[in-house]
Protein backbone atom coordinates (compact mmCIF):
# COMPACT_ATOMS: atom_id res chain seq x y z
CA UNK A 1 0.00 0.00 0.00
CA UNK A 2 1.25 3.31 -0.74
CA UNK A 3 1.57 6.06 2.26
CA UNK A 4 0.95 9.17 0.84
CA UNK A 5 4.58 10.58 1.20
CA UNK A 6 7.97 10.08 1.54
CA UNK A 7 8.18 7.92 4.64
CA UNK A 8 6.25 5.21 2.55
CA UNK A 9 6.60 2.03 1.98
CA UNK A 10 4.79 0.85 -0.19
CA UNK A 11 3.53 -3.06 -0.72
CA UNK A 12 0.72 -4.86 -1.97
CA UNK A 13 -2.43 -5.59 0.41
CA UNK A 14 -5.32 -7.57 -0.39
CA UNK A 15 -6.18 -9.09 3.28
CA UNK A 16 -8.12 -7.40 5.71
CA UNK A 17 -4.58 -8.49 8.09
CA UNK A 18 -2.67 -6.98 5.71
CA UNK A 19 -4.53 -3.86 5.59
CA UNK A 20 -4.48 -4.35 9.86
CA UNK A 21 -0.46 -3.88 9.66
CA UNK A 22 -0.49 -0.82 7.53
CA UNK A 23 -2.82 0.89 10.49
CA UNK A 24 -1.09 -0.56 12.95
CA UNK A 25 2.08 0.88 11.91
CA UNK A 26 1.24 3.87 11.26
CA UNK A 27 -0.73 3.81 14.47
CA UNK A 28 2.90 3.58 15.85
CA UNK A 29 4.31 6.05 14.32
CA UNK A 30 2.56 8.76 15.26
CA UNK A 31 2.02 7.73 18.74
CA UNK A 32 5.76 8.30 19.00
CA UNK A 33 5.32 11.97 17.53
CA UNK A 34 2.77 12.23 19.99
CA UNK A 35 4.67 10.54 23.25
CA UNK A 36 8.72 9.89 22.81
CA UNK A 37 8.83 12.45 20.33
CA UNK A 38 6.56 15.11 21.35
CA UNK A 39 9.34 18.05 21.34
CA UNK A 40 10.44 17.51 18.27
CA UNK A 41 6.53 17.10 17.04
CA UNK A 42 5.89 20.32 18.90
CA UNK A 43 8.72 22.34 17.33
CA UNK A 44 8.24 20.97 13.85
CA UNK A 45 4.19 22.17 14.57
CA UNK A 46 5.43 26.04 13.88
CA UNK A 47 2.23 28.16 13.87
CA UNK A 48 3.96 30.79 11.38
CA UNK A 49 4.07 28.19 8.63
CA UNK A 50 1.53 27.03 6.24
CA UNK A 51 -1.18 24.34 6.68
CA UNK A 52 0.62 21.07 8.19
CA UNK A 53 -0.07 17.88 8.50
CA UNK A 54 0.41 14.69 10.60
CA UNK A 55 1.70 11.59 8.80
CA UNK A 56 1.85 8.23 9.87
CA UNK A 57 3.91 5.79 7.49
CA UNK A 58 3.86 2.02 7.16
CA UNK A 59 7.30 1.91 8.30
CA UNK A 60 6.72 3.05 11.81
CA UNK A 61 7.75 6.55 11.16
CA UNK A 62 5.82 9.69 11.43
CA UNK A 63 6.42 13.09 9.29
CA UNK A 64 4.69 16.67 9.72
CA UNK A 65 4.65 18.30 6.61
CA UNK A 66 2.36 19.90 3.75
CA UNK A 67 -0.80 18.43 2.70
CA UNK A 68 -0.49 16.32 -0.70
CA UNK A 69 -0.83 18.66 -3.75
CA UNK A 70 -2.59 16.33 -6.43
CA UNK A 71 -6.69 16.21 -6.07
CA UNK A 72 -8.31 14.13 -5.33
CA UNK A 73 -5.37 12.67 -3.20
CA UNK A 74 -4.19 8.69 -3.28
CA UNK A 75 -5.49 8.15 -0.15
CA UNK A 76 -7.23 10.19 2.36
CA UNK A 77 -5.54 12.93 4.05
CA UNK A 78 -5.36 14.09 7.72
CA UNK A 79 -6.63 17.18 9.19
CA UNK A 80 -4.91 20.61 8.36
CA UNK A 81 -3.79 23.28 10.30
CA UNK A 82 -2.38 21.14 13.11
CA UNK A 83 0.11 23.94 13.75
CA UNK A 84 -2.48 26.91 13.81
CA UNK A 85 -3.90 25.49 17.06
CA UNK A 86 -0.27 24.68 18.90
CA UNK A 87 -0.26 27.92 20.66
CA UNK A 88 -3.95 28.79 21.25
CA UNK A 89 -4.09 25.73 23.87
CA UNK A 90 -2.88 24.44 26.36
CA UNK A 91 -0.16 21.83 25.49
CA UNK A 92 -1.46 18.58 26.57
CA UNK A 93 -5.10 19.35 25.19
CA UNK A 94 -3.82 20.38 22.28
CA UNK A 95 -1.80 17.17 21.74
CA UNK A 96 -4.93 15.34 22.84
CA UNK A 97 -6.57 16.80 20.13
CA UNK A 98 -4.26 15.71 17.55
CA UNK A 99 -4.89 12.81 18.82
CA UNK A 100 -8.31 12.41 18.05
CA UNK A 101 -8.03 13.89 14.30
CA UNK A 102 -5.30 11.16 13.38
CA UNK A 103 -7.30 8.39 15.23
CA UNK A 104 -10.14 9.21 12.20
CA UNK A 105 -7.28 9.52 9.85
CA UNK A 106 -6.24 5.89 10.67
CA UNK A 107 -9.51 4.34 10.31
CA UNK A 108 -10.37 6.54 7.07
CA UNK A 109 -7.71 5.03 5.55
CA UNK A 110 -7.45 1.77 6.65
CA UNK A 111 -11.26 1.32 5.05
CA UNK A 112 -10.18 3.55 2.21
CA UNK A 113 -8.02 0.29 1.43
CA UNK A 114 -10.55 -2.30 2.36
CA UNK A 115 -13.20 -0.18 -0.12
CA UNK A 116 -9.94 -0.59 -2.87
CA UNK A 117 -9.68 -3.81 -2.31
CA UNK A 118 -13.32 -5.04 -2.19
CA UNK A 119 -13.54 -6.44 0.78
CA UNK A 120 -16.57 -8.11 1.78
CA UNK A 121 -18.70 -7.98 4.73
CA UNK A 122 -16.75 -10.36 7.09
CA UNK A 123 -13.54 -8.98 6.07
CA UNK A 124 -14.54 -5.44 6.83
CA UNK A 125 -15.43 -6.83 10.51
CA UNK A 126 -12.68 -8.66 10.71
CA UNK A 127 -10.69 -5.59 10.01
CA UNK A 128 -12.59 -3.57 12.23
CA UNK A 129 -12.08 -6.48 15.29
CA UNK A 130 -8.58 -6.16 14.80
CA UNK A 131 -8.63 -2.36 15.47
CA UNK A 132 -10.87 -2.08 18.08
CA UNK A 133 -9.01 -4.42 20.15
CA UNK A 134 -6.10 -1.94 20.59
CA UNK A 135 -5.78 1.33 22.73
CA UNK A 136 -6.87 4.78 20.38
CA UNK A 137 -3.99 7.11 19.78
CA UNK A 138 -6.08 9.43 22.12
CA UNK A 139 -6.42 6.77 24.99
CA UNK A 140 -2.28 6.60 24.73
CA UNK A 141 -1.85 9.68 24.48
CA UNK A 142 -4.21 10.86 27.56
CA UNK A 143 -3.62 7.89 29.67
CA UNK A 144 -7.78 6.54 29.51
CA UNK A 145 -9.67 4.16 28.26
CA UNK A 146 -8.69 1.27 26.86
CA UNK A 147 -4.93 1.95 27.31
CA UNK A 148 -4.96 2.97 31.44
CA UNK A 149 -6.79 -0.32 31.51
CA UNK A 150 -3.64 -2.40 29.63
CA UNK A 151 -0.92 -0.68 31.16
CA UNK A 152 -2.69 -1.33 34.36
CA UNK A 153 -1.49 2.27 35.82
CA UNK A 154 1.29 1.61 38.27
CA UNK A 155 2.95 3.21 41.09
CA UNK A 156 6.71 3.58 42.71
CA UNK A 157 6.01 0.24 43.76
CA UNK A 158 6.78 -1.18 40.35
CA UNK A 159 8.38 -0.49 37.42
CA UNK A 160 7.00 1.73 34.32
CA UNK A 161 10.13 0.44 32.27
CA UNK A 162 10.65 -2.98 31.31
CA UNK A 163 14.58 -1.54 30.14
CA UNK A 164 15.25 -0.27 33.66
CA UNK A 165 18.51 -1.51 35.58
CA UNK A 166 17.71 -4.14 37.87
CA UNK A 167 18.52 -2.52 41.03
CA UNK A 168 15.33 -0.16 40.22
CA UNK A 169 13.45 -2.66 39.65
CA UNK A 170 14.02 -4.57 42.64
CA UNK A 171 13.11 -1.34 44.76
CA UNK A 172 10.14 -0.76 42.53
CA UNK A 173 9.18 -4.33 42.97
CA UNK A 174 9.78 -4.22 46.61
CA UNK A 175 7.70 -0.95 46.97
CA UNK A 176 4.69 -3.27 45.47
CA UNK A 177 4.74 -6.15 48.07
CA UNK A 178 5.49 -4.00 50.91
CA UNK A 179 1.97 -4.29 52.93
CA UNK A 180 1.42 -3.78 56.27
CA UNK A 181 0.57 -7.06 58.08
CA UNK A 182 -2.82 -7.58 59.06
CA UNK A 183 -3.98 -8.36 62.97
CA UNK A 184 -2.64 -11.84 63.92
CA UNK A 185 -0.43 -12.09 61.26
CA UNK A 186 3.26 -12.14 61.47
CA UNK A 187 5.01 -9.50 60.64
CA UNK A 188 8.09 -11.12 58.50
CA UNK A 189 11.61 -10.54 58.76
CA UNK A 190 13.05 -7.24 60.18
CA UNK A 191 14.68 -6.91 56.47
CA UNK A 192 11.38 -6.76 55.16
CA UNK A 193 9.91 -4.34 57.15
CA UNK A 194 12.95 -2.21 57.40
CA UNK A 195 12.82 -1.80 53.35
CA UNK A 196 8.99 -1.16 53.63
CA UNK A 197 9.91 1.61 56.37
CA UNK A 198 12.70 3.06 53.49
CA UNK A 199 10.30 2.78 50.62
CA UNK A 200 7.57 4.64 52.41
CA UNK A 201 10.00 7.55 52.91
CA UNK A 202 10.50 8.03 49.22
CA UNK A 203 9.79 11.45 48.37
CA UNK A 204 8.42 12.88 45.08
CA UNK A 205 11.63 14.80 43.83
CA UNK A 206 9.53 17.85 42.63
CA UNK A 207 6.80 18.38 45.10
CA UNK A 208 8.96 16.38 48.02
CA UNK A 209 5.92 14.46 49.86
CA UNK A 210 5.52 11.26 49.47
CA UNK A 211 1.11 11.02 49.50
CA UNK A 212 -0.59 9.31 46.63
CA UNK A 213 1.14 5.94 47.28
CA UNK A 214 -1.54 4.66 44.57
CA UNK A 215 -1.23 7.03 42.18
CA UNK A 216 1.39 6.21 39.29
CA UNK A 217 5.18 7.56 39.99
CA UNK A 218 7.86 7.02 37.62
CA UNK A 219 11.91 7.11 38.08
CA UNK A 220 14.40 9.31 36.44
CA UNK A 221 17.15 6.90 34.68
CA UNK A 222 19.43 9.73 35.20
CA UNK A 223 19.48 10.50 38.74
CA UNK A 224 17.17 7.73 39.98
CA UNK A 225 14.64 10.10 42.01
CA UNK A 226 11.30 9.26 41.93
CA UNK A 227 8.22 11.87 40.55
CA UNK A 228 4.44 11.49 40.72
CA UNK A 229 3.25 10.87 36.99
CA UNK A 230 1.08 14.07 37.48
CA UNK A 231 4.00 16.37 39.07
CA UNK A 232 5.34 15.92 35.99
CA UNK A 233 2.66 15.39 33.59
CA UNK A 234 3.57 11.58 32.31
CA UNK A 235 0.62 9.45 31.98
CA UNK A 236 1.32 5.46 32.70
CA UNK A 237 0.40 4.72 28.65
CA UNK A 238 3.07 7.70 27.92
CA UNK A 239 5.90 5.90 29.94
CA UNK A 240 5.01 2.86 28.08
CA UNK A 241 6.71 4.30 25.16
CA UNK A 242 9.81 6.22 27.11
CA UNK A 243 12.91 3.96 26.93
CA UNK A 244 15.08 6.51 29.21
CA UNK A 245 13.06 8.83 31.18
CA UNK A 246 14.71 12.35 32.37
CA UNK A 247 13.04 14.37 34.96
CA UNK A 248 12.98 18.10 33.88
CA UNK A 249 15.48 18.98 36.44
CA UNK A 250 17.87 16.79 34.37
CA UNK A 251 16.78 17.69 31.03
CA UNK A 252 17.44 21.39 31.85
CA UNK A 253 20.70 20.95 33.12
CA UNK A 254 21.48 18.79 29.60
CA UNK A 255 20.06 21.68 28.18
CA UNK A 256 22.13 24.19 29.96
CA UNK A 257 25.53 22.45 29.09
């Protein structure tokens, strides 16, 4: 299938499975403009230039550039004037809006392809199974739906990064099975409750309490302090999709050198 730009790669699909991968690609592309990408996607987004565009590509990558010039176009196109709107809102409901419009995009043209390739009734549901099963962009990107309930939002007491060095993980693990014993039980060992007592005392490194033990916290892979996902606006679908986090304390001072 062809993608409408440079980033494509273009292959022949005549399954509704094959016509899954192409949306499911592109899917992942531009939930990494939208997520591990997002400064770059917000600088590229310049409100002074013409009408741009969102692009997802079969190949995983995303582009933001100008609309296609022939008419009609190949395939459908995404909305336009992403970058009028960039400065007129406030960040994260403007990327949550972007959000939405390429979620439509995907599914236009993903059943642009099965109308191209006459697919028949059951094909068009299978192809529409297949999609509905996973999370929106907008449910990654926000942190709801369908994607808080697969990432199964976590906490300090266990780890938002599967790529994290295992002495994090063991803390985050042990912040997860540290409970307090219930009447009549025994406590455990004193190691046990000693590394419960240390846990507890783990303070958010940008508002410096530790409350909201159930609310999702994620660690800095830079200087291993430990912020609540709201204090510093990640979502537990956006960490998902972070390989190295950096708190913004750290980022700056890269930024600085």
């Amino acid at each position: 299938m062809d993608g409408g730009g440079s980033g494509a790669a273009p292959y022949a699909a005549r399954t509704a499975e094959e016509v899954f991968r192409d949306y499911r690609a592109r899917r992942a592309g531009m939930i990494k403009a939208l997520t591990t990408d997002v400064d770059k996607f917000f600088k590229l987004c310049d409100p002074e230039k013409e009408n741009l565009c969102l692009y997802g590509y079969p190949n995983e990558t995303w582009e933001v550039t100008l609309p296609a010039e022939e008419v009609p176009p190949e395939i459908p196109e995404p909305a336009l004037g992403i970058n009028f709107a960039r400065d007129g809102m406030n960040e994260k409901d403007w990327l949550a809006l972007v959000a939405v419009h390429s979620d439509s995009w995907l599914l236009s043209v993903a059943f642009y392809f099965g109308a191209r390739f006459g697919f028949d009734k059951e094909a068009r549901r299978r192809l529409f199974s297949m999609i509905n099963n996973m999370p929106t962009i907008f449910e990654v990107v926000t942190g709801t739906g369908s994607a808080k309930k697969q990432t199964k939002e976590k906490t300090p007491n266990s780890s938002s990064k599967s790529n994290r060095p295992s002495s994090k993980v063991s803390r985050a693990e042990s912040r997860s099975k540290a409970k307090v014993p219930k009447d009549g039980e025994e406590s455990g060992d004193d190691d046990g409750d000693e590394e419960a007592e240390e846990h507890d005392n783990t303070l958010c490194g940008t508002c410096g309490t530790n409350d909201g033990k159930d609310q999702f916290w994620i660690c800095c892979d830079n200087c291993e302090k430990w912020y609540h996902g709201k204090c510093v606006k990640i979502t537990p679908a956006r960490a998902e999709h972070i390989k190295q986090y950096k708190c913004p304390d750290c980022t700056n001072k890269r930024a600085r050198a």
